[in-house]
C-alpha atoms as a PDB file:
ATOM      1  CA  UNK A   1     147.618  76.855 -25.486  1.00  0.00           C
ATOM      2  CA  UNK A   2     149.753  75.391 -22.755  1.00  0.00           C
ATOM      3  CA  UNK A   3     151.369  77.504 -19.907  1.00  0.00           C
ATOM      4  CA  UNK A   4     154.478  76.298 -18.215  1.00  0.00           C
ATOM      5  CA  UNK A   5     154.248  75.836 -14.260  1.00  0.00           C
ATOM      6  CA  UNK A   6     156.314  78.607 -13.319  1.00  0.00           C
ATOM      7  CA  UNK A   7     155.096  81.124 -15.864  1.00  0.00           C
ATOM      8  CA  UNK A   8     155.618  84.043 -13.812  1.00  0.00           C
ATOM      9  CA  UNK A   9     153.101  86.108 -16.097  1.00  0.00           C
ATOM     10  CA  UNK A  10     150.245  83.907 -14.619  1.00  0.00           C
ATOM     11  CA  UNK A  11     148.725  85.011 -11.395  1.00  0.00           C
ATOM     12  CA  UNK A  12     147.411  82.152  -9.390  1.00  0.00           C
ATOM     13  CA  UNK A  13     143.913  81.594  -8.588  1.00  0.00           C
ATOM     14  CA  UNK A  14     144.765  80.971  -4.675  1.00  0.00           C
ATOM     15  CA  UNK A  15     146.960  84.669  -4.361  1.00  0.00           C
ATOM     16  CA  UNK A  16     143.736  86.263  -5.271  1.00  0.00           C
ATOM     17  CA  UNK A  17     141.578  83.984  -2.914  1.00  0.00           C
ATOM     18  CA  UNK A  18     143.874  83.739  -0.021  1.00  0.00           C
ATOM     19  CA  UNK A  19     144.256  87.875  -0.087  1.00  0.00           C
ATOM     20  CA  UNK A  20     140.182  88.177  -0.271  1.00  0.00           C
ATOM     21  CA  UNK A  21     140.395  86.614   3.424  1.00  0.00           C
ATOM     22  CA  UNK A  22     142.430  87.969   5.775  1.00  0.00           C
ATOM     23  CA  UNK A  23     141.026  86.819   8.466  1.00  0.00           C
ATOM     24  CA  UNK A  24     140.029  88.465  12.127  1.00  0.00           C
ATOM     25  CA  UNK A  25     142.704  89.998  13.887  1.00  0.00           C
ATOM     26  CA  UNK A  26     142.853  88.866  17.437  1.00  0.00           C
ATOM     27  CA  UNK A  27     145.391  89.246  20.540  1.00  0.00           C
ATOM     28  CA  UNK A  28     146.221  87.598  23.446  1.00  0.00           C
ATOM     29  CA  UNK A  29     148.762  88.539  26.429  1.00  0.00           C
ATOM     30  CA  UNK A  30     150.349  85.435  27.947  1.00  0.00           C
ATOM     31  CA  UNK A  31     152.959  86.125  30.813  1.00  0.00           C
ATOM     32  CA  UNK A  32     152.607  90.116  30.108  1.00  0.00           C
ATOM     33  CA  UNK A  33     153.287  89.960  26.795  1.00  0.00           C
ATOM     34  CA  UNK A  34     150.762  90.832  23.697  1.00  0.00           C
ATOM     35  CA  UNK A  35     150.382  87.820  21.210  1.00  0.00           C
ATOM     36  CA  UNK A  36     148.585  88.398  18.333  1.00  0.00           C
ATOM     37  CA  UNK A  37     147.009  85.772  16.113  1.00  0.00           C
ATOM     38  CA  UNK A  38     144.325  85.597  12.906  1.00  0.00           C
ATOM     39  CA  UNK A  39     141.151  83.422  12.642  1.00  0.00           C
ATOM     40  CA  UNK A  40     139.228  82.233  10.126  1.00  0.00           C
ATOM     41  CA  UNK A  41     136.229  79.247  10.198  1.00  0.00           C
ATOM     42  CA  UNK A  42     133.209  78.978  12.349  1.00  0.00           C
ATOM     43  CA  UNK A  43     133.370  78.278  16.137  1.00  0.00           C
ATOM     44  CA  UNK A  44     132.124  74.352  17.206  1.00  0.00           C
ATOM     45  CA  UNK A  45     134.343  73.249  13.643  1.00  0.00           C
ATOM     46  CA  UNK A  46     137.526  70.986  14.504  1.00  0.00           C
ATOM     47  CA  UNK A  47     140.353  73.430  15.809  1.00  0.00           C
ATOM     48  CA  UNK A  48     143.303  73.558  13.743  1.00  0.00           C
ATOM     49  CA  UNK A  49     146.739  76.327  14.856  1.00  0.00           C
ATOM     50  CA  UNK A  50     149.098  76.791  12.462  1.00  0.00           C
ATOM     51  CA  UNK A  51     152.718  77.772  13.718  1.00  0.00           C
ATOM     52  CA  UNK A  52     155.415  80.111  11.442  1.00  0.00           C
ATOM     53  CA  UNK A  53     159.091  79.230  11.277  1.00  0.00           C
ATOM     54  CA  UNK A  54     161.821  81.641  12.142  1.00  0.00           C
ATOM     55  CA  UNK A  55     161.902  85.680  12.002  1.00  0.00           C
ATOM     56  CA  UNK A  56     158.103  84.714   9.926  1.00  0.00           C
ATOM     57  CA  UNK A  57     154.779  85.087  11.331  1.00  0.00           C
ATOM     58  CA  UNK A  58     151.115  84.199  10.980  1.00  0.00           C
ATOM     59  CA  UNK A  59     150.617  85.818   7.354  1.00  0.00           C
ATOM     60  CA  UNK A  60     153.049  82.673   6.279  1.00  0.00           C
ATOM     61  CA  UNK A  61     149.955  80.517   6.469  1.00  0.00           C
ATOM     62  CA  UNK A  62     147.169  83.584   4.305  1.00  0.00           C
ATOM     63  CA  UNK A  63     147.090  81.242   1.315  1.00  0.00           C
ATOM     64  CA  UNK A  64     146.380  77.751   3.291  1.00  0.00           C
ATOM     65  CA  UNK A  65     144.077  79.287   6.515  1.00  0.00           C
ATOM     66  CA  UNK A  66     141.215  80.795   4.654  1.00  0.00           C
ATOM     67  CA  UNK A  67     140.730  77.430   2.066  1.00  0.00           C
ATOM     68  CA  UNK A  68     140.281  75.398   5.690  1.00  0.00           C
ATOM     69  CA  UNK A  69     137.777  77.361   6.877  1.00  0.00           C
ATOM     70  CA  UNK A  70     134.979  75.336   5.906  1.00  0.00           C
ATOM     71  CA  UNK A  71     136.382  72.163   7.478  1.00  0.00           C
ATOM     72  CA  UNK A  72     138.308  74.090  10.544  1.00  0.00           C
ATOM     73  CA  UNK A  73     138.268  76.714  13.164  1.00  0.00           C
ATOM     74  CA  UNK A  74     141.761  77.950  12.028  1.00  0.00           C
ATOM     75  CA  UNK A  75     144.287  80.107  14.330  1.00  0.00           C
ATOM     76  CA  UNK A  76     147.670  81.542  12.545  1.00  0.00           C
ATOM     77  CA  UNK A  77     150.000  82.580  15.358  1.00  0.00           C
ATOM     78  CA  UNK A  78     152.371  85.590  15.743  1.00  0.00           C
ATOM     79  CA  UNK A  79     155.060  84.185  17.795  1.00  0.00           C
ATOM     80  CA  UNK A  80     156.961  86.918  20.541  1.00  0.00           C
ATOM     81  CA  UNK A  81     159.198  88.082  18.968  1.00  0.00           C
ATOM     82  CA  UNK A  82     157.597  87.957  15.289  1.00  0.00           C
ATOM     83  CA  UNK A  83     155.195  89.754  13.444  1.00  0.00           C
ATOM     84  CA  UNK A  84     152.806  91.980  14.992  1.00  0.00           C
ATOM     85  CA  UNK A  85     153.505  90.276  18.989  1.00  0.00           C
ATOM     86  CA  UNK A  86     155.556  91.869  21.392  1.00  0.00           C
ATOM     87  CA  UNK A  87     158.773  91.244  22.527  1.00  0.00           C
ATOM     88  CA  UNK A  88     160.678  89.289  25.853  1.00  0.00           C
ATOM     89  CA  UNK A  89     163.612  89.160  27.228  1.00  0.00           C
ATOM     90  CA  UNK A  90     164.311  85.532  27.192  1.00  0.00           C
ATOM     91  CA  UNK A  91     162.704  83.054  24.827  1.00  0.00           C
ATOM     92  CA  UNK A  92     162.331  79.020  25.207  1.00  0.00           C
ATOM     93  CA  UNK A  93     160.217  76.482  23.893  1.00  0.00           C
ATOM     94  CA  UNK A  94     158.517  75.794  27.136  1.00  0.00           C
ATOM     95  CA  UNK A  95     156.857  79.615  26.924  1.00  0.00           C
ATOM     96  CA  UNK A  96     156.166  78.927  23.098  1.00  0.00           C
ATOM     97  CA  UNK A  97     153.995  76.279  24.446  1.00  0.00           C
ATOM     98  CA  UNK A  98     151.967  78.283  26.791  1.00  0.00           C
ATOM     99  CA  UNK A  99     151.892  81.082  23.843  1.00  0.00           C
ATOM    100  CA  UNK A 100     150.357  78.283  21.610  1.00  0.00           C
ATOM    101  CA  UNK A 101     148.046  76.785  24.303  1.00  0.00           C
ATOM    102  CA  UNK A 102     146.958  80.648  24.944  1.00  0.00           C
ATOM    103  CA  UNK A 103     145.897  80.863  21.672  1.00  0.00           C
ATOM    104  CA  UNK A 104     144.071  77.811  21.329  1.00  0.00           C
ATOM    105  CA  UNK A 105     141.739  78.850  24.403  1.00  0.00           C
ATOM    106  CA  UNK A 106     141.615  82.312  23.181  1.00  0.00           C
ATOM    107  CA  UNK A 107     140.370  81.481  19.211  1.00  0.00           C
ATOM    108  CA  UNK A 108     137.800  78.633  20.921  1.00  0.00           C
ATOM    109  CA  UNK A 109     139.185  75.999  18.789  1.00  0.00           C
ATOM    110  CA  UNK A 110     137.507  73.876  20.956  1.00  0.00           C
ATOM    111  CA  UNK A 111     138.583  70.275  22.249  1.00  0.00           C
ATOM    112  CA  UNK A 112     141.791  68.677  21.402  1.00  0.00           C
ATOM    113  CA  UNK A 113     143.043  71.069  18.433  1.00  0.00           C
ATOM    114  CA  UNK A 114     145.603  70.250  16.024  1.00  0.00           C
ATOM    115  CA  UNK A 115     149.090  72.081  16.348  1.00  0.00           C
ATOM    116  CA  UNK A 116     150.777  72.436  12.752  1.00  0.00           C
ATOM    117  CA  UNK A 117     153.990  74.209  13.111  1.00  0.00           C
ATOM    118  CA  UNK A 118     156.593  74.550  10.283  1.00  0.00           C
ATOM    119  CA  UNK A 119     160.440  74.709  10.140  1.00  0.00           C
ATOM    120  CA  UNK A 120     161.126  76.098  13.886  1.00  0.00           C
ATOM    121  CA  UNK A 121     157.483  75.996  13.894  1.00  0.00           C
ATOM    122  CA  UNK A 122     157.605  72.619  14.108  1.00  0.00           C
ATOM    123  CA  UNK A 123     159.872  72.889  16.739  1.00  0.00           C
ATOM    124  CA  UNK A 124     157.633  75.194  18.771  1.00  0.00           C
ATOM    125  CA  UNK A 125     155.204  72.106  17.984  1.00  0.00           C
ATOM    126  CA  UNK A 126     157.311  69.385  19.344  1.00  0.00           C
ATOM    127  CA  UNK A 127     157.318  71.289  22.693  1.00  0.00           C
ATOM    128  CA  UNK A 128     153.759  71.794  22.587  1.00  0.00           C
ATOM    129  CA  UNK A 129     153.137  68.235  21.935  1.00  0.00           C
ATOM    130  CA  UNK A 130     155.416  66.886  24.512  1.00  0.00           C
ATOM    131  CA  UNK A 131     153.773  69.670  27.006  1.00  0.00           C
ATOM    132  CA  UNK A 132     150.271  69.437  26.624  1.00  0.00           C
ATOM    133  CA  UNK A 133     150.057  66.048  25.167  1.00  0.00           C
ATOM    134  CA  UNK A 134     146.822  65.419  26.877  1.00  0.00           C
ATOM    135  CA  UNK A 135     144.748  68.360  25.442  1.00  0.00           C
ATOM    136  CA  UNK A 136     145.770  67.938  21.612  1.00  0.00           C
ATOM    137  CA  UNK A 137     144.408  66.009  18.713  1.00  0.00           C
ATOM    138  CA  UNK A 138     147.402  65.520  17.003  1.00  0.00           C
ATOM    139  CA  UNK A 139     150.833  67.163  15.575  1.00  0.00           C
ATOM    140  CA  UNK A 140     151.599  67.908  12.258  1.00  0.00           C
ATOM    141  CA  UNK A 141     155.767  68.519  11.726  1.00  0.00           C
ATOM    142  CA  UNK A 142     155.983  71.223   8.264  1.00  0.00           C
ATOM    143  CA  UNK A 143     159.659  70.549   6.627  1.00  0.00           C
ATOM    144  CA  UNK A 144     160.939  69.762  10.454  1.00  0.00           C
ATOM    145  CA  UNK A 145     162.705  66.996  11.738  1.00  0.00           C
ATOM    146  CA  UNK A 146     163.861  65.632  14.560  1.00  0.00           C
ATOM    147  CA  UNK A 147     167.290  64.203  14.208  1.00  0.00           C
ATOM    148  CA  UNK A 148     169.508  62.166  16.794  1.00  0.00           C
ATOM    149  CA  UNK A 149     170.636  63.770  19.902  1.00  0.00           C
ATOM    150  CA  UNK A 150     174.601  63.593  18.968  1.00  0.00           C
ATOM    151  CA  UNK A 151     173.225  65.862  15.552  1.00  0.00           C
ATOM    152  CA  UNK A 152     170.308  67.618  16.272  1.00  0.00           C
ATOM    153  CA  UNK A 153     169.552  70.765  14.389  1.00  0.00           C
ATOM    154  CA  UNK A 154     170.461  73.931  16.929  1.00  0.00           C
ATOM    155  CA  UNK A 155     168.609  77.398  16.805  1.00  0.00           C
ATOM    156  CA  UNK A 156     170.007  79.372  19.660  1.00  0.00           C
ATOM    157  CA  UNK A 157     172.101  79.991  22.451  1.00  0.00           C
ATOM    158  CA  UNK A 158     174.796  82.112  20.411  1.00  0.00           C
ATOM    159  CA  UNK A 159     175.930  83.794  23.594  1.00  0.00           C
ATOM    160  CA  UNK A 160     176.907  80.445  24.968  1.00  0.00           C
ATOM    161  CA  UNK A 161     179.148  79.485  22.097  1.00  0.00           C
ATOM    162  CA  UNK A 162     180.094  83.073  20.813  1.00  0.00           C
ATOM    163  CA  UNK A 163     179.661  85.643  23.080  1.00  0.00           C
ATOM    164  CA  UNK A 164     178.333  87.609  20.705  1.00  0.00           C
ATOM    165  CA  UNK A 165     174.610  89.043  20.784  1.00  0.00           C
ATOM    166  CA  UNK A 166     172.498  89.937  17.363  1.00  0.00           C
ATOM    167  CA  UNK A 167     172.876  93.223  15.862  1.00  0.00           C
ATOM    168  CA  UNK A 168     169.697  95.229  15.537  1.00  0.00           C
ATOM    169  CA  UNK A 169     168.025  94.699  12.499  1.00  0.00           C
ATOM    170  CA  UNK A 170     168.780  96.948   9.449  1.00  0.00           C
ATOM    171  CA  UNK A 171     166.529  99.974   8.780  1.00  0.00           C
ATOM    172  CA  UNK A 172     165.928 101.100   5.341  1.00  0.00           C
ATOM    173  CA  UNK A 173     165.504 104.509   4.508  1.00  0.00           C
ATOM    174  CA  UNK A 174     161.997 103.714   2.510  1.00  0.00           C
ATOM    175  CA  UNK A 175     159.600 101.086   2.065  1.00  0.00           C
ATOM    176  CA  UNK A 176     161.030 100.104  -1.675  1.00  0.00           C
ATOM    177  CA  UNK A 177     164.359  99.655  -0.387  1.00  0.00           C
ATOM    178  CA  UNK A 178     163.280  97.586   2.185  1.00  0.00           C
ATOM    179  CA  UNK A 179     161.156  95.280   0.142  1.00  0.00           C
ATOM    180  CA  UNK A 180     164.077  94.864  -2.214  1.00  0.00           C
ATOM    181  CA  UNK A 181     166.322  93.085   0.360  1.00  0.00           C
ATOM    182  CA  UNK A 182     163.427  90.356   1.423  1.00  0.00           C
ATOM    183  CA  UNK A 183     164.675  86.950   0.715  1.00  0.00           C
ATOM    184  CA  UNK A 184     163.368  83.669   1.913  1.00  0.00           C
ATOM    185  CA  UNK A 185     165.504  81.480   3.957  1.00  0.00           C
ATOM    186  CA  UNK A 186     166.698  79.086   2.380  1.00  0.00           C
ATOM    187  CA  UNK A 187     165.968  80.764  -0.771  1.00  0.00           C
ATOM    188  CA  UNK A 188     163.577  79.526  -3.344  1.00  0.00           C
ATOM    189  CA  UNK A 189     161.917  80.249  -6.914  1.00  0.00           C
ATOM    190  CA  UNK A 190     159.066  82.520  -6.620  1.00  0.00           C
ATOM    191  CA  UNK A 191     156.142  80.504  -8.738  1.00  0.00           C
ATOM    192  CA  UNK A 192     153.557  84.090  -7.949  1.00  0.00           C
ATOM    193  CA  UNK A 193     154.068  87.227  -9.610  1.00  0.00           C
ATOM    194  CA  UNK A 194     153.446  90.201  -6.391  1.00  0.00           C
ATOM    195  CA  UNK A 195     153.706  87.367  -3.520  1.00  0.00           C
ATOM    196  CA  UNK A 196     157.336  88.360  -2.596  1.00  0.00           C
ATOM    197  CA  UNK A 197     156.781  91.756  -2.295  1.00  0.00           C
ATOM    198  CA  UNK A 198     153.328  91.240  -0.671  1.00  0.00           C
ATOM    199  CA  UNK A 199     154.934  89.415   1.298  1.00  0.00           C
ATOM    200  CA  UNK A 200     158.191  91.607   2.385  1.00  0.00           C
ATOM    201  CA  UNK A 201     155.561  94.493   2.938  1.00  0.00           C
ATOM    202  CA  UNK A 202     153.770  92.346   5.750  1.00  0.00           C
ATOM    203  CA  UNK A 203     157.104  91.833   7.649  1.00  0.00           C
ATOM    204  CA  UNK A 204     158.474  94.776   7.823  1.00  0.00           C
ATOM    205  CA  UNK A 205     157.520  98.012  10.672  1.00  0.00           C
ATOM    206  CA  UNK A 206     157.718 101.648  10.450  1.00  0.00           C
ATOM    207  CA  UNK A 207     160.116 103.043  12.893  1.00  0.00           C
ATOM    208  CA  UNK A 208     162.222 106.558  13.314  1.00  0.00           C
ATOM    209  CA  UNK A 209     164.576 106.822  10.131  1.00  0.00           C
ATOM    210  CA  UNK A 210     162.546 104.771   7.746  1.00  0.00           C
ATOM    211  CA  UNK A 211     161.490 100.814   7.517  1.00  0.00           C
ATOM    212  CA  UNK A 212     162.627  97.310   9.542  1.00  0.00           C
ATOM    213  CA  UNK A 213     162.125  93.674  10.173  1.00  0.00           C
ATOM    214  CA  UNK A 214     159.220  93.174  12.530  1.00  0.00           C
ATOM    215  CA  UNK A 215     160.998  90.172  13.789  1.00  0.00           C
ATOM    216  CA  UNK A 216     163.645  90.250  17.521  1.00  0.00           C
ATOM    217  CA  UNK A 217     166.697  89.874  16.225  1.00  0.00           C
ATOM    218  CA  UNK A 218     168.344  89.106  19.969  1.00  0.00           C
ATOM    219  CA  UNK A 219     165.866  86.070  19.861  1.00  0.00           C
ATOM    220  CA  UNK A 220     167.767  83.163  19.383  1.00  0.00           C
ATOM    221  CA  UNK A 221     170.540  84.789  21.547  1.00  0.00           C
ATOM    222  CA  UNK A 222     168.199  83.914  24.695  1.00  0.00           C
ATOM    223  CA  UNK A 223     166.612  81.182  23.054  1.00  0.00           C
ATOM    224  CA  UNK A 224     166.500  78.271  25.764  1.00  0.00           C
ATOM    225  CA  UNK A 225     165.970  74.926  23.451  1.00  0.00           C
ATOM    226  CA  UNK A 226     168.144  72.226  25.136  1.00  0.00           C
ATOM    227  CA  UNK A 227     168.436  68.644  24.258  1.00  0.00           C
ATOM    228  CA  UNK A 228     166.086  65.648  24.471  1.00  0.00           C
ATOM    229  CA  UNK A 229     164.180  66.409  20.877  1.00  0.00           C
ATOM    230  CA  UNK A 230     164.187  62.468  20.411  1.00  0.00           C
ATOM    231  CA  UNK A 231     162.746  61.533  23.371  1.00  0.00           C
ATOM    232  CA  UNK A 232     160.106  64.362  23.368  1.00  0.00           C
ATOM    233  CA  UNK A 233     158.716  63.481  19.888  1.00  0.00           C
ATOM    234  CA  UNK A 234     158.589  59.855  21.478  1.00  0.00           C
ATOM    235  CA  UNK A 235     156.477  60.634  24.016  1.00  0.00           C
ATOM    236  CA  UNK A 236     153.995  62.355  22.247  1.00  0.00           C
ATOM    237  CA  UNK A 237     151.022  60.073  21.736  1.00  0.00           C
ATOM    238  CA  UNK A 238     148.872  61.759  20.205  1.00  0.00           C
ATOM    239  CA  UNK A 239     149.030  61.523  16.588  1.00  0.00           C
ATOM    240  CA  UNK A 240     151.693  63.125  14.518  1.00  0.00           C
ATOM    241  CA  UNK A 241     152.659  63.149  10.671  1.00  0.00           C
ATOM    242  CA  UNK A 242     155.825  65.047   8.995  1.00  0.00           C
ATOM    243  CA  UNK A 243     155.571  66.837   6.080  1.00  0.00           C
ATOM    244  CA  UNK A 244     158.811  67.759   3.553  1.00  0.00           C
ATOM    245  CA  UNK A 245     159.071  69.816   0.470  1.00  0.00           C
ATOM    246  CA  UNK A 246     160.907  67.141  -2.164  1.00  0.00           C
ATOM    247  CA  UNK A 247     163.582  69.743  -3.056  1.00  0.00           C
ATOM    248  CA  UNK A 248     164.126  71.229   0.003  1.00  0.00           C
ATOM    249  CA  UNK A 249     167.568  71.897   1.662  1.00  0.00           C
ATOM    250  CA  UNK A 250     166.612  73.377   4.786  1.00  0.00           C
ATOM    251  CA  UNK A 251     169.317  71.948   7.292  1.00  0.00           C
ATOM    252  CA  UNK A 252     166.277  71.425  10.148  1.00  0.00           C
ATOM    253  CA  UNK A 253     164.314  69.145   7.939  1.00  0.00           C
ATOM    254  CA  UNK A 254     166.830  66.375   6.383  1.00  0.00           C
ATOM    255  CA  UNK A 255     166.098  63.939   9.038  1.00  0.00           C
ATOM    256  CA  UNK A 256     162.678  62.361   8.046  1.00  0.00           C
ATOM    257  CA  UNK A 257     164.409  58.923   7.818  1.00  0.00           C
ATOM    258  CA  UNK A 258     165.775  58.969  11.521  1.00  0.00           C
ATOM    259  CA  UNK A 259     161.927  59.638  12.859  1.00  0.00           C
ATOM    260  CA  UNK A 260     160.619  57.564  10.580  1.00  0.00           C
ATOM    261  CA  UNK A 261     162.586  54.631  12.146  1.00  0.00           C
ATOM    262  CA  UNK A 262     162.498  55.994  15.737  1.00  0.00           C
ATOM    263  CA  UNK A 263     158.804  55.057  14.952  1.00  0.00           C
ATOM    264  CA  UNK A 264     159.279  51.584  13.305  1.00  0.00           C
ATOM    265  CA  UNK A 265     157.404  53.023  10.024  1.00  0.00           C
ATOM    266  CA  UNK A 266     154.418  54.135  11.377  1.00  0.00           C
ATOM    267  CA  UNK A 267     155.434  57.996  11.170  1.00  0.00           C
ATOM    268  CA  UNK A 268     153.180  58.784   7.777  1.00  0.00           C
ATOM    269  CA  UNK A 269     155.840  61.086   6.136  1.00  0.00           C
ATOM    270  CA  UNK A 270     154.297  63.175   2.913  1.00  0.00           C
ATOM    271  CA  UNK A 271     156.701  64.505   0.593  1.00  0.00           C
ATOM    272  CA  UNK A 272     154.994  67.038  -1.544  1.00  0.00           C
ATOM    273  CA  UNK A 273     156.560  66.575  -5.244  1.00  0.00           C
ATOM    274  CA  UNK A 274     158.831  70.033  -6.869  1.00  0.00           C
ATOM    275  CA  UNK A 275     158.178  72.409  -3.637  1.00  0.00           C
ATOM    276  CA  UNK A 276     161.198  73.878  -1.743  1.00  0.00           C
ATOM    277  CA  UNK A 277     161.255  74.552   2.140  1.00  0.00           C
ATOM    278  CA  UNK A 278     158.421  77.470   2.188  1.00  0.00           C
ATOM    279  CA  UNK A 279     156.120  74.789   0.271  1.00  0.00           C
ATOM    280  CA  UNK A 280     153.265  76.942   1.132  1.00  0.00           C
ATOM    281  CA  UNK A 281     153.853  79.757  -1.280  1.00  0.00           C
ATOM    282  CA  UNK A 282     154.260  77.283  -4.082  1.00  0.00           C
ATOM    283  CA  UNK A 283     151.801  74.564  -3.672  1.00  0.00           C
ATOM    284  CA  UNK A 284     149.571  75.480  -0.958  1.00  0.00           C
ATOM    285  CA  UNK A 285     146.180  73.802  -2.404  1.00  0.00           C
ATOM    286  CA  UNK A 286     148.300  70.600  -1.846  1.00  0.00           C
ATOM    287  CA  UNK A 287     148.977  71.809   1.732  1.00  0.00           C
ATOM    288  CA  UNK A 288     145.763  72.147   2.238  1.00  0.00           C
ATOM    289  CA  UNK A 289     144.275  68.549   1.073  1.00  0.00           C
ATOM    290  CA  UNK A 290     147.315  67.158   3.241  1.00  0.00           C
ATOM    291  CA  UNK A 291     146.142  68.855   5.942  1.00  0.00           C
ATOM    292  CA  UNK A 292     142.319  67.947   5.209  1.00  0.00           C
ATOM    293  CA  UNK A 293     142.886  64.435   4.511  1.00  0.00           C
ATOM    294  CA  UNK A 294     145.058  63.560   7.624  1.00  0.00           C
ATOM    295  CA  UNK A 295     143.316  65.583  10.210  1.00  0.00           C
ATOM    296  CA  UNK A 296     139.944  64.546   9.307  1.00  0.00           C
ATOM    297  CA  UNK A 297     141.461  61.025   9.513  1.00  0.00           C
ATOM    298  CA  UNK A 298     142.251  61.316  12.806  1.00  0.00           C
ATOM    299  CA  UNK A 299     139.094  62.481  13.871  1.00  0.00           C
ATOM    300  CA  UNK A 300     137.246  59.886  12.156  1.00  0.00           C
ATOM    301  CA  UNK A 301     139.632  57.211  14.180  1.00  0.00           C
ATOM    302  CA  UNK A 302     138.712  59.206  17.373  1.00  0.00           C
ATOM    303  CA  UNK A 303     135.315  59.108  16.834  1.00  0.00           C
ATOM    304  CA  UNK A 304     135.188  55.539  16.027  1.00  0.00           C
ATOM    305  CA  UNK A 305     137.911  54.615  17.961  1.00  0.00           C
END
């Protein structure tokens, strides 16, 4: 008897797996502010930090983390301003860095740790990279792009062009009600019976009146990003590799063909086949061997030079 792909009757094997290990909880404060993060993996393995996209946070990456644990020491960061880590009053990509860096020193994930970072993520990556070239082993961009500096892809600074700040988030009178109203952005089939609302319950926060969004929604009001993506992914070198989901239609990650020839081919750019922007809750066994088979590439180049 055959099953169809999709058959949302069909729990997959890696829901149950990735929920069996959570992790260790862990926390951080960088500048005054609490960041928390989640390990998995032995100390001494090759360090690997892995980097959530907007109003997301580390839980993003429970069903990737705990099947790289036996290759990895593995760090899942709550960003400020996401998840469980507190809040500032101005955001840029220059403190995401030191947040990231923090982290890596903090989890002992040892010498020259790989920063994976999807959608703004990947962003958060790119500064990273450019920042603290020296001390990394290599970049991996998750369904981000960088795109040319007359079109690139722009989170924040709404107060500049509006003059308008973010409304506080929504709170829901009860947990149900809360969970109902969880979409993913840009949406996407659900291919996991329970992940969704798994999922909704670890991104929302009890507060007076009922249930909210754990995430700052003033964030990208403050958010300092500025230009010069281009030439910051250029002078990475250390070595980097993009990532896309084939179907997805996320406006941040369309521009694989503009790094691809800002790097005269050599970018390797893996498109993984059916997925959709959050690739990770539909194929995240291929996530993983992408991430297996290119990191541990790099380290075998480093070692043998």
């Amino acid at each position: 008897m055959s099953l169809e792909a999709n058959d949302m009757s069909v729990v997959p094997g890696w829901f149950e797996r990735g929920l069996a290990d959570p992790g260790e909880r862990q926390e951080v404060e960088v500048d005054g502010v609490p960041i928390r993060f989640l390990t998995w993996g032995n100390v001494g393995s090759p360090g690997l930090i892995l980097i959530h996209g907007s109003n997301a946070h580390a839980r993003w990456w429970q069903f990737v983390a705990p099947f790289l644990a036996d290759k990895f020491r593995v760090a899942a960061i709550d960003l400020s301003g996401n998840g469980d880590s507190g809040w500032r009053e101005r955001y840029s990509g220059e403190q995401y860095a030191t947040e990231v860096m923090a982290v890596c020193d903090a989890a002992q994930l040892g010498e020259a740790p790989v920063v994976i970072g999807h959608s703004f993520g990947g962003y958060v990556a790119l500064e990273t990279g450019y920042r603290h070239d020296a001390a990394l082993g290599g970049v991996m961009f998750f369904d981000f792009t960088v795109n040319a500096p007359e079109a690139y892809y722009e989170w924040g600074n709404k107060l500049a062009t509006d003059g308008k700040s973010a409304r506080p988030t929504r709170v829901y009178e009860d947990l149900a009600a809360a969970t109902r109203r969880f979409r993913l952005l840009p949406e996407q089939p659900s291919r996991c019976p329970g992940l969704m609302d798994w999922l909704a319950g670890e991104s929302l926060r009890e507060v007076p009146g009922g249930w909210t969004w754990k995430f700052d929604p003033s964030m990208y009001d403050f958010l300092t990003m500025g230009p010069g993506q281009r030439d910051k992914f250029l002078a990475i070198t250390s070595p980097t590799a993009l990532v896309t989901g084939q179907l997805s239609t996320d406006e941040g990650a369309l521009a694989g063909d503009y790094m691809l020839e800002l790097t005269r081919g050599m970018l390797p750019v893996i498109e993984l086949p059916g997925t959709h922007h959050h690739f990770m809750f539909e194929e995240p066994l291929a996530v993983v061997a992408v991430i297996k088979a290119t990191v541990l590439g790099w380290l075998d180049v480093r070692a043998h030079g």
